[in-house]
Protein backbone atom coordinates (compact mmCIF):
# COMPACT_ATOMS: atom_id res chain seq x y z
CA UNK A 1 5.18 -88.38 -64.93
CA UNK A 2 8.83 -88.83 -64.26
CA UNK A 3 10.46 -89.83 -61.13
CA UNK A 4 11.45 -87.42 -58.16
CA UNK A 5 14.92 -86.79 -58.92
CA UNK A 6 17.27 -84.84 -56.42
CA UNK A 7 17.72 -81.96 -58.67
CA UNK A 8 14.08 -80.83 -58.16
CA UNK A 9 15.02 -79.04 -55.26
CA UNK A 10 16.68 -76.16 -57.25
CA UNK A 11 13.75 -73.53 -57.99
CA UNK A 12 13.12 -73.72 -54.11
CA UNK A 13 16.62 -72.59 -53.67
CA UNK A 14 16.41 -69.43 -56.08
CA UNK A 15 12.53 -68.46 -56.09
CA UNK A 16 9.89 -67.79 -53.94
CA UNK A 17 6.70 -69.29 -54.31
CA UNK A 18 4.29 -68.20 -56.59
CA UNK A 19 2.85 -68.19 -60.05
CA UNK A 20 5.78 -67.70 -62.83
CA UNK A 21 5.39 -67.17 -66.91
CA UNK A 22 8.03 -69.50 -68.41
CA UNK A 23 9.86 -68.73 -71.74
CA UNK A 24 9.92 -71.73 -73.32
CA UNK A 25 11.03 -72.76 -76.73
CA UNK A 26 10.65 -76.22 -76.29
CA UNK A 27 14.36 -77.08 -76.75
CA UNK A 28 16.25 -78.97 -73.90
CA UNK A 29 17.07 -75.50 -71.24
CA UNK A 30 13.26 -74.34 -70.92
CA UNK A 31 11.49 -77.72 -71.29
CA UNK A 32 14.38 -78.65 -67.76
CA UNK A 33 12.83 -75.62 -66.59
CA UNK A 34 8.92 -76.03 -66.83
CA UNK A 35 9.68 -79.65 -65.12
CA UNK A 36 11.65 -78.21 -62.13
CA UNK A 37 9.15 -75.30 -61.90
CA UNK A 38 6.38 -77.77 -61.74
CA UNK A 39 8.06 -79.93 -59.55
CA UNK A 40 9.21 -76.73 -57.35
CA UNK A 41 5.72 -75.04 -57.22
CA UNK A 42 2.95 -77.36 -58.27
CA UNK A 43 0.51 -75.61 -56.59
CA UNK A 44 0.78 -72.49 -58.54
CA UNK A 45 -0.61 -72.07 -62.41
CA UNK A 46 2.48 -71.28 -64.22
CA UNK A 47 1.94 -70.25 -67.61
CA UNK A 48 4.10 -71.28 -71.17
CA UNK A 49 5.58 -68.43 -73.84
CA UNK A 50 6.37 -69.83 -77.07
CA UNK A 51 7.79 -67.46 -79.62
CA UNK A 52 7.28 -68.06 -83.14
CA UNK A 53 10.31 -65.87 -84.95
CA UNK A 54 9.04 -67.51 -88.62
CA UNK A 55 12.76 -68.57 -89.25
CA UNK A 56 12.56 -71.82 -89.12
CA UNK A 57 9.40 -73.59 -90.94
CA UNK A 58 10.06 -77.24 -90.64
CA UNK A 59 10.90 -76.98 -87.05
CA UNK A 60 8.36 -74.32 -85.40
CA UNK A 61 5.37 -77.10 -85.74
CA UNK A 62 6.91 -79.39 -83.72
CA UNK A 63 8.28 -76.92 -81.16
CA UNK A 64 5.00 -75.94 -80.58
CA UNK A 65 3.63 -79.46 -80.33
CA UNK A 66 5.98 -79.63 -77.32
CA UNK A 67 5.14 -76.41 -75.56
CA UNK A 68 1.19 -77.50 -75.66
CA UNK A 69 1.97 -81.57 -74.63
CA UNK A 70 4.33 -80.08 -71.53
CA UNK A 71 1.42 -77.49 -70.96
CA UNK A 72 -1.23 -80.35 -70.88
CA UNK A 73 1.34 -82.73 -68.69
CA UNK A 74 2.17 -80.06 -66.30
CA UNK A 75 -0.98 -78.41 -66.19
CA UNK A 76 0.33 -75.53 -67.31
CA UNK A 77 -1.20 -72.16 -69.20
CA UNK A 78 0.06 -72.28 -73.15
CA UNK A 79 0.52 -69.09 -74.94
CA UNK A 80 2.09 -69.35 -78.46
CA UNK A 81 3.03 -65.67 -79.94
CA UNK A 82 3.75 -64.78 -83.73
CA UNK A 83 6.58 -62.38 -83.63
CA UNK A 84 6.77 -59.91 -86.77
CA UNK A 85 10.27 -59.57 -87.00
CA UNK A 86 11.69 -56.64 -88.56
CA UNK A 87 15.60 -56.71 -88.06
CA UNK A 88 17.59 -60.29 -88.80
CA UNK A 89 19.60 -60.00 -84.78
CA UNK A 90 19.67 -61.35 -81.86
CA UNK A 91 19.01 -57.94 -79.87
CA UNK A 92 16.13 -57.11 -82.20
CA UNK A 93 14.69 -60.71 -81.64
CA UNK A 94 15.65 -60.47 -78.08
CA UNK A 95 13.57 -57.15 -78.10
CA UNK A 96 10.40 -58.67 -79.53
CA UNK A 97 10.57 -61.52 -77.14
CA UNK A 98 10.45 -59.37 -74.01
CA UNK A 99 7.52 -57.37 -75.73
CA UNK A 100 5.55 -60.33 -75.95
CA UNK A 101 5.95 -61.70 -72.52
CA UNK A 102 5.26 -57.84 -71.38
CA UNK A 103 1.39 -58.30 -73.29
CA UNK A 104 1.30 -61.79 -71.48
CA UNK A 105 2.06 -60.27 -68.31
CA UNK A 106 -0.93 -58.03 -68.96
CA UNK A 107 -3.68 -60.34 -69.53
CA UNK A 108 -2.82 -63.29 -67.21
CA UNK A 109 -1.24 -60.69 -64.56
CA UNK A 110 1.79 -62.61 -63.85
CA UNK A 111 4.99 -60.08 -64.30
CA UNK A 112 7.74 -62.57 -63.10
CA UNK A 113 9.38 -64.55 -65.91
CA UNK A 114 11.90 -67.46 -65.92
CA UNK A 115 14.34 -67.81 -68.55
CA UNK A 116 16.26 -71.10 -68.68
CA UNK A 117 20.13 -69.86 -68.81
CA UNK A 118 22.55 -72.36 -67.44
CA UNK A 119 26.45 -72.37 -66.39
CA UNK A 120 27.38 -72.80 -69.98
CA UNK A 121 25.25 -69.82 -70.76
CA UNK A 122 26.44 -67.68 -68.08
CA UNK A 123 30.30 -68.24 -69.40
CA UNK A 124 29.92 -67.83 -72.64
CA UNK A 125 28.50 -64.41 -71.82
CA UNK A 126 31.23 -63.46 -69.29
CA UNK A 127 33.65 -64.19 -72.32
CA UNK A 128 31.38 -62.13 -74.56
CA UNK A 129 31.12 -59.14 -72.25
CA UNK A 130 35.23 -59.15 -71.76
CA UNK A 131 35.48 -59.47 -76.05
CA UNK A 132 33.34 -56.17 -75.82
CA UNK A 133 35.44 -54.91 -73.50
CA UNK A 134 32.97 -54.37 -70.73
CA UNK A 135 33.93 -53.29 -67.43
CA UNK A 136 30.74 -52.21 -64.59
CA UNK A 137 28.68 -55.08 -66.02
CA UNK A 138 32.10 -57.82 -66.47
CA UNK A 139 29.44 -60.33 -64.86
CA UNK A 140 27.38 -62.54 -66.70
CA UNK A 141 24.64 -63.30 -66.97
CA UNK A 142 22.71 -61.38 -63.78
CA UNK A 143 20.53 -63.60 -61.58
CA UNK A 144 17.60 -60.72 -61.43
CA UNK A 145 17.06 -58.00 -64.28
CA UNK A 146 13.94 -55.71 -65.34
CA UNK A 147 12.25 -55.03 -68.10
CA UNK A 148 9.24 -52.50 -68.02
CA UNK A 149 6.89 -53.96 -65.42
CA UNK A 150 8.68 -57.52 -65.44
CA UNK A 151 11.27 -59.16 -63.27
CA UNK A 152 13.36 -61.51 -65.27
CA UNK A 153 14.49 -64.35 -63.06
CA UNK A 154 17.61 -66.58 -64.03
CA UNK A 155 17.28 -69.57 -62.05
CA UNK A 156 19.55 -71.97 -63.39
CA UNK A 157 22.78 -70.55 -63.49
CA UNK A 158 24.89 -72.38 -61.49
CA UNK A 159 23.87 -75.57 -63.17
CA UNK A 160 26.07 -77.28 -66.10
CA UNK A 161 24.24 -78.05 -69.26
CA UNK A 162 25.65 -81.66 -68.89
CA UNK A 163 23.35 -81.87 -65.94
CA UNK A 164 20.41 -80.77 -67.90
CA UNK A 165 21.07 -82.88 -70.85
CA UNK A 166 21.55 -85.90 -68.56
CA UNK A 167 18.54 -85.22 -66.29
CA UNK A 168 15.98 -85.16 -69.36
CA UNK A 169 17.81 -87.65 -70.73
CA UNK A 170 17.42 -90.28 -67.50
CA UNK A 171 13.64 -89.06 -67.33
CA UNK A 172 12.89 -89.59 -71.35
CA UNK A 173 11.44 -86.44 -71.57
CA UNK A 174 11.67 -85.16 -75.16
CA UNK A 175 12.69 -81.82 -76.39
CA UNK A 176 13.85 -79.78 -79.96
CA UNK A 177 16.95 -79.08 -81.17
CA UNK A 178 17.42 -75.41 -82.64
CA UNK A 179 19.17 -75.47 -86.15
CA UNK A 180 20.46 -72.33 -85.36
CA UNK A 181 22.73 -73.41 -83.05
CA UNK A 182 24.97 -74.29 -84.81
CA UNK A 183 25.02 -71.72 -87.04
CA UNK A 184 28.90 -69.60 -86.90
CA UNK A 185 26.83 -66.16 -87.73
CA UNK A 186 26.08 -65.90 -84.37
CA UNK A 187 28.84 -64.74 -81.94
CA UNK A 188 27.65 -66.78 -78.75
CA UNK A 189 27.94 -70.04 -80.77
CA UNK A 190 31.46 -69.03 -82.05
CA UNK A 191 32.51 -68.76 -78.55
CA UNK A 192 30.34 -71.98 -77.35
CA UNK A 193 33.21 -74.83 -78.15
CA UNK A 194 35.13 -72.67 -76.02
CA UNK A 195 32.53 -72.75 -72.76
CA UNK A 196 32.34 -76.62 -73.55
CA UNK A 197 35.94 -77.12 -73.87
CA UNK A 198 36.58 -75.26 -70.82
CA UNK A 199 33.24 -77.32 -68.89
CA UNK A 200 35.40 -80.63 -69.47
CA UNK A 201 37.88 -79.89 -66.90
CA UNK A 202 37.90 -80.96 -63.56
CA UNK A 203 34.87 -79.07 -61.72
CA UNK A 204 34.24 -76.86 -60.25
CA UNK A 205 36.03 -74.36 -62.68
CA UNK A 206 37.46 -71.88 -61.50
CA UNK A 207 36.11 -69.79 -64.19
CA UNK A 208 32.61 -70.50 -62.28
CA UNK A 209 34.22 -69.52 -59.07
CA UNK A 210 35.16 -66.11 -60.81
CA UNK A 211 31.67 -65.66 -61.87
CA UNK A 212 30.44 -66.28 -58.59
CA UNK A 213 32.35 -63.61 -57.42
CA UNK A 214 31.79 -60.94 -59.88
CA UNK A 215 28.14 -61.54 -59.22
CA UNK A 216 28.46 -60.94 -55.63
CA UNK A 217 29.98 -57.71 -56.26
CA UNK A 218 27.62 -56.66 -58.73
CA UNK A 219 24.48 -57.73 -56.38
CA UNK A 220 26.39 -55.01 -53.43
CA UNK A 221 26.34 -52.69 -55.81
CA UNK A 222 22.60 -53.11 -56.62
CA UNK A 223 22.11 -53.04 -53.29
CA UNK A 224 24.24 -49.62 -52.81
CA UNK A 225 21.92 -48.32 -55.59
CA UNK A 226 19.21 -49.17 -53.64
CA UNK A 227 20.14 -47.30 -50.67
CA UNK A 228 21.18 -44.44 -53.34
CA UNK A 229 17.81 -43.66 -54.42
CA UNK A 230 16.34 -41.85 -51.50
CA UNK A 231 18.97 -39.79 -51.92
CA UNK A 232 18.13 -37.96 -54.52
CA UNK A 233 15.41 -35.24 -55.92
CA UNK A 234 12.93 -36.35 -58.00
CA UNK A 235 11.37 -33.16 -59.27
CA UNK A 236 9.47 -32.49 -62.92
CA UNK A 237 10.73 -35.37 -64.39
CA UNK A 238 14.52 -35.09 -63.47
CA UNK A 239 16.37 -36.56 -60.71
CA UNK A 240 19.19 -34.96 -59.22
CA UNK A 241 21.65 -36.33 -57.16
CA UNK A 242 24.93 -34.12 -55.24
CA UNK A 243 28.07 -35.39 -56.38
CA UNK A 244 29.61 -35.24 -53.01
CA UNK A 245 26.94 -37.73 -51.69
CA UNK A 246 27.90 -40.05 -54.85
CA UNK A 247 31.66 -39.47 -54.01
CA UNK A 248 31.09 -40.80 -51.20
CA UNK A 249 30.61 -44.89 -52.26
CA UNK A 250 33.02 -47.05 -53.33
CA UNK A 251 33.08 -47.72 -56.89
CA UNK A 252 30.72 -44.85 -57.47
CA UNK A 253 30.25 -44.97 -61.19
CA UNK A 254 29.70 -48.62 -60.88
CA UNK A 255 26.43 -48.07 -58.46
CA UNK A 256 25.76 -44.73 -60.84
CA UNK A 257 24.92 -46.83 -63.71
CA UNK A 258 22.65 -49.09 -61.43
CA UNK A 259 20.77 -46.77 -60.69
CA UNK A 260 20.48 -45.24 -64.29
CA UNK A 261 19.74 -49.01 -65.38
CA UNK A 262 17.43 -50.34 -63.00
CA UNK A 263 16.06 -47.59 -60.71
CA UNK A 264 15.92 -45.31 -63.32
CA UNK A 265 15.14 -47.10 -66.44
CA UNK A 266 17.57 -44.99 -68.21
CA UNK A 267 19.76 -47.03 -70.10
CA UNK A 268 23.67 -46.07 -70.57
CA UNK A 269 26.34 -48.30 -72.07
CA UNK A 270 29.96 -48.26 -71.27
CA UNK A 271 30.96 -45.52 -73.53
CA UNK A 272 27.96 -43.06 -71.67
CA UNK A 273 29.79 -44.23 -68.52
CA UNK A 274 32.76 -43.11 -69.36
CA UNK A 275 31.62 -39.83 -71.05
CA UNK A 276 30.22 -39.73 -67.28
CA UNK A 277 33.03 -40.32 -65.44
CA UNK A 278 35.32 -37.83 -67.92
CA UNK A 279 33.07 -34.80 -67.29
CA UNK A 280 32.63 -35.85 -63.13
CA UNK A 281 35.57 -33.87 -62.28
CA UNK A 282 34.56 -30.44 -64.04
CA UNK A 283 33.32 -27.13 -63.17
CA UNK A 284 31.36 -25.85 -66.06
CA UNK A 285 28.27 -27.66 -66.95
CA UNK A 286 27.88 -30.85 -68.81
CA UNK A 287 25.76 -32.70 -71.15
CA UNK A 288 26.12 -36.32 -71.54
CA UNK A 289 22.80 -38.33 -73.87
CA UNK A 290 21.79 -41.36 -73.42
CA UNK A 291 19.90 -43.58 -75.58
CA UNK A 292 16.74 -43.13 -72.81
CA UNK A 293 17.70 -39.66 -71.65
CA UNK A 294 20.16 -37.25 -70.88
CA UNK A 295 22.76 -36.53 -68.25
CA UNK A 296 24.18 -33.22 -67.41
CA UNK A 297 26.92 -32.53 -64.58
CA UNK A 298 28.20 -29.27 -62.71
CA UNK A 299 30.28 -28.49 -60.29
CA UNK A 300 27.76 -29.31 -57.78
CA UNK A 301 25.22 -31.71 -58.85
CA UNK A 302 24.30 -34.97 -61.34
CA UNK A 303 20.41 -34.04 -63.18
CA UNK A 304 19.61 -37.13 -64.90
CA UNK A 305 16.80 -36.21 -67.27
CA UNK A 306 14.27 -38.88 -68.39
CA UNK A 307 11.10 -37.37 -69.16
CA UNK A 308 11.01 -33.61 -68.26
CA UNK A 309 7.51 -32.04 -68.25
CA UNK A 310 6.40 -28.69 -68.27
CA UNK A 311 5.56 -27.33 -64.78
CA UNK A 312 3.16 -24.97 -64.65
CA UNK A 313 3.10 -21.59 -62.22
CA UNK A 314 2.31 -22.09 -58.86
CA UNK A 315 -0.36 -20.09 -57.23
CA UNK A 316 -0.44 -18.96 -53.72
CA UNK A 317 -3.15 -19.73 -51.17
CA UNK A 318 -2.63 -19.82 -47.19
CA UNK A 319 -1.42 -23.12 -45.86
CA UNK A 320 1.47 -24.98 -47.41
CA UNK A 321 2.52 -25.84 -50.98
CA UNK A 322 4.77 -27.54 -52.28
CA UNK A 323 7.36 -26.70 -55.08
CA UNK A 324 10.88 -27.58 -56.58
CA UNK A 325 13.05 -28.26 -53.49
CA UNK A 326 10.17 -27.83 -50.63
CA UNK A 327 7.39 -26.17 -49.51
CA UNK A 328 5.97 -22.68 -49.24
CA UNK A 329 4.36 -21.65 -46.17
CA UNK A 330 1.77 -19.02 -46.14
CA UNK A 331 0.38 -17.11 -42.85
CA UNK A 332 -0.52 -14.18 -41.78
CA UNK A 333 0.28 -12.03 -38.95
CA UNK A 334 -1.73 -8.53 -37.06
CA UNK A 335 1.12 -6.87 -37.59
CA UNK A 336 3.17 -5.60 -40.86
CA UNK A 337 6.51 -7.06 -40.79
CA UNK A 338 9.50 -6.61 -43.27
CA UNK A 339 10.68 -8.61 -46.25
CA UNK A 340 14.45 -10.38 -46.31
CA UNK A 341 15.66 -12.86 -48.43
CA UNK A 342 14.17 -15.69 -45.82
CA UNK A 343 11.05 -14.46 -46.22
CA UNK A 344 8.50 -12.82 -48.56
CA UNK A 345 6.38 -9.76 -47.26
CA UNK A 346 3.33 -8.74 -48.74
CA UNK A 347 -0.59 -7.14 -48.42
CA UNK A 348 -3.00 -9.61 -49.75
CA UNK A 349 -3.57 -7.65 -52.67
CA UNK A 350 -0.50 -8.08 -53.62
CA UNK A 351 -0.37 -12.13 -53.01
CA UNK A 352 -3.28 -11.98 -55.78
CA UNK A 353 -1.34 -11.79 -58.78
CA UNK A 354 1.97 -13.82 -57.26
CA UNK A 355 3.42 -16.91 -58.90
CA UNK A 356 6.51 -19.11 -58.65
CA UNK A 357 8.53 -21.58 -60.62
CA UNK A 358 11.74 -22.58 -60.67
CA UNK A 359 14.66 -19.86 -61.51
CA UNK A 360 15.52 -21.83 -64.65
CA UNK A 361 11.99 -22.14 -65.69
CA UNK A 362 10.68 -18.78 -64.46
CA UNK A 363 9.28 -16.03 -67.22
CA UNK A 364 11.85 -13.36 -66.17
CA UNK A 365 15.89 -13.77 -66.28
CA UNK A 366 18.11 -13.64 -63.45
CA UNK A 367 20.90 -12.21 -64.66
CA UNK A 368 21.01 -9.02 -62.12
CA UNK A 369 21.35 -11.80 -59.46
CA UNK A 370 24.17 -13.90 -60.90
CA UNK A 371 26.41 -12.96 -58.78
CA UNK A 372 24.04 -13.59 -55.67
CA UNK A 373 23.02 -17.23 -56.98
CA UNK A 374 27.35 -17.72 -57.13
CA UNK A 375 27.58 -16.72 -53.62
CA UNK A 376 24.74 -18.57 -52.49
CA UNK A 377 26.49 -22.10 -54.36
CA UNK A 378 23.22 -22.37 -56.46
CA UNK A 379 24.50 -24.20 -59.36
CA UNK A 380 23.51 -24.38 -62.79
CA UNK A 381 22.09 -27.50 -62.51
CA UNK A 382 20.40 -26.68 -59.07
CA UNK A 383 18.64 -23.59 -60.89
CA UNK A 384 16.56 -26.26 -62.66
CA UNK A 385 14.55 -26.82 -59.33
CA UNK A 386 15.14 -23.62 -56.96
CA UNK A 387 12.24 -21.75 -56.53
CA UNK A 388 11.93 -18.32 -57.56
CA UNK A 389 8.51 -15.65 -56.82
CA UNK A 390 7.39 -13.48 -59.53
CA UNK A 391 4.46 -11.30 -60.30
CA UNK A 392 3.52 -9.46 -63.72
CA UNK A 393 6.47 -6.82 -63.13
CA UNK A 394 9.16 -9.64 -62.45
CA UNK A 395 11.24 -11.12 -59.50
CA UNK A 396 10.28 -10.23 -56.31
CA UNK A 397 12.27 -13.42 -54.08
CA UNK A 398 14.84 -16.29 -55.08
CA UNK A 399 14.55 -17.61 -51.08
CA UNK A 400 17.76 -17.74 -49.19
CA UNK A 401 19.37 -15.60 -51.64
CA UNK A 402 17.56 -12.17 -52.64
CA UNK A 403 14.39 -10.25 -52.05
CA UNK A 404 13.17 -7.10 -52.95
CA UNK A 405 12.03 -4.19 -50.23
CA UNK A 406 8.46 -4.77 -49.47
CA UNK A 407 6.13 -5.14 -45.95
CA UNK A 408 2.80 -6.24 -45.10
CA UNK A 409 1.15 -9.02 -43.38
CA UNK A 410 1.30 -11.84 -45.55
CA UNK A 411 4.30 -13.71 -44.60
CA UNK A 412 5.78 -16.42 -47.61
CA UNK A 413 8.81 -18.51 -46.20
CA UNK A 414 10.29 -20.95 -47.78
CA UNK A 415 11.69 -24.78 -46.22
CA UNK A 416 13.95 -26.71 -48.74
CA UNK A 417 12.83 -29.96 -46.68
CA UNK A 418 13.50 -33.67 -46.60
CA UNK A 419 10.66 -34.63 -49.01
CA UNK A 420 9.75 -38.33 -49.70
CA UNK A 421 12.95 -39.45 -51.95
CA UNK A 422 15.25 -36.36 -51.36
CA UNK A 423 17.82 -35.33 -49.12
CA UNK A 424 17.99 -32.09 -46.38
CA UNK A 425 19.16 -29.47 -48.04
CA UNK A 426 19.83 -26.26 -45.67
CA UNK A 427 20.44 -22.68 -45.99
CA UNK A 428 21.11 -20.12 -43.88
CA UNK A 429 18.29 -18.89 -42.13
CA UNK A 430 15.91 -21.02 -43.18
CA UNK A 431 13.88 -24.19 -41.33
């Protein structure tokens, strides 16, 4: 086993305690990181992920001889994975790698990964992100992303690959060399002499210091997202957020595509972003798709659409129920009192054969009311969730905005209330 070393102390730095699944494809990054894992969190089983792409036959047998001697050493789990690859690229290999580890995750139910990116690693994607001239995400490599069900951990990041190379090195710990790496198809080792060339100088480089920074900024804004979320509606698989509540942060569109990314799972790239931020400012309605969704914008509102699902009617029945925005409340009182539009007057016969849905979604059109819904500042996109009350013959309420004449002594009102997730949203009138 080799010697303590004062590096070991770096996973307790970065990671808390527990059991980890490693990607490891045996070369010198991963095999640094099993060792520091072990040394970091002994105690825990951590568990090996070898990929086998099928690219490169006279290396993959011993690669895998590694992963199973470091398993053995470190009493460690070893998983090796065949990967049927389909497309010849890094994002479709990239792709097939993070399936695998998600079907590890399952059976050994262990859903936070390592990955063994370094400094050099880290640059070299800060210079590949500005080539493609990213802007929200101009940060690197990120220290935390998601995938699915798993948490992707980057625990290395602010170390050199000198360090590595000299650690293992000082240890005699063996480890493979990829081919591929120096292969010029590839854009990240195009740009690798570069990250090296640049690693030489004096340290620390100020190019690390700038990364340091932008990943500050980009952890505040996860955090912003964070504190975004409750904020909005969640409602029949759309969320909806106000665009004066989003106004409201600094860098908004920035903490926007957080949310879309990683609270959301909706995935938008730079040019959705700015399709975004173009159509912000506008009155009419919207449409913006994504490759996971779609996002439309109104004068009012944001309604990011991920999986929309067909609602079916609600039926009435004393007590409370819930729908679109808030809750129906249903009593009933000795005597008959008279309908308004904050509240819904019937007999019980007539309760019988009511439903509601929203006014988007409802069977009957609301184009008698347009005018109302205008004055009332429902917006298009709000429409998708407002409630409207029908029966056979058509509308009979759209709460806070209309109702038809009507008396008797079940009483329907409606409270657009702070529901888990959502903001208050008030009317006139009404609770």
């Amino acid at each position: 086993m080799p010697k303590p070393d004062p590096i070991h102390h770096i996973i307790q730095h970065t990671l808390p305690p527990a059991a980890y699944i490693i990607a490891c494809s045996a070369g010198p990054d991963s095999v640094f990181l099993a060792h520091m894992m072990h040394h970091g969190y002994p105690q825990h089983i951590h568990h090996l992920v070898y990929c086998n792409h099928h690219l490169r036959p006279t290396e993959v047998n011993h690669e895998i001889q590694i992963v199973r001697h470091l398993g053995q050493q470190l009493h460690m789990e070893s998983h090796i994975v065949s990967l049927s690859i389909d497309h010849n690229s890094q994002e479709s290999f990239r792709e097939h790698r993070l399936q695998a580890l998600q079907e590890i995750a399952a059976q050994v139910g262990v859903y936070d990964v390592v990955m063994g990116h370094h400094l050099n690693d880290d640059m070299e994607t800060l210079i590949m992100q500005c080539q493609n001239g990213a802007t929200t995400t101009l940060r690197g490599i990120p220290r935390v992303s998601y995938h699915g069900n798993l948490r992707i951990h980057h625990p290395l990041l602010t170390l050199p690959k000198s360090n590595i190379i000299a650690y293992l090195n000082r240890q005699k710990i063996p480890f493979s060399q990829d081919s591929s790496n120096n292969s010029t198809v590839y854009v990240r080792n195009r740009v690798r002499p570069l990250v090296t060339a640049l690693m030489q100088l004096a340290p620390p480089h100020p190019m690390a210091r700038s990364l340091a920074h932008l990943k500050a900024v980009a952890a505040s804004d996860e955090d912003t997202a964070r504190d975004l979320l409750p904020n909005m509606v969640y409602w029949n698989g759309r969320y909806y957020l106000q665009k004066a509540v989003l106004a409201a942060y600094n860098r908004p569109f920035d903490v926007l595509k957080h949310v879309l990314n990683q609270q959301i799972n909706a995935r938008v790239s730079y040019t959705d972003m700015a399709k975004i931020q173009q159509v912000f400012g506008q009155t009419r309605q919207r449409k913006v798709p994504l490759d996971t969704g779609v996002v439309y914008v109104d004068y009012k509102w944001i309604m990011i659409e991920v999986s929309p699902q067909l609602q079916e009617p609600i039926t009435f029945s004393m007590g409370i129920t819930a729908g679109g925005m808030g809750y129906f409340c249903i009593t009933t009182v000795e005597r008959p009192m008279e309908s308004n539009r904050d509240r819904l007057c019937l007999t019980p016969a007539q309760m019988a054969e009511l439903r509601a849905s929203t006014i988007q979604d409802g069977p009957f059109s609301v184009h008698g009311h347009k005018n109302r819904l205008r004055q009332a500042t429902v917006s298009p996109i709000e429409q998708t969730m407002y409630p409207v009350v029908y029966n056979p013959q058509g509308i009979v309420w759209i709460p806070g905005v209309w109702c038809q004449q009507g008396s008797g002594t079940v009483v329907i009102t409606y409270w657009f209330q702070r529901h888990e997730g959502a903001f208050q949203i008030t009317r006139d009138g009404l609770p």
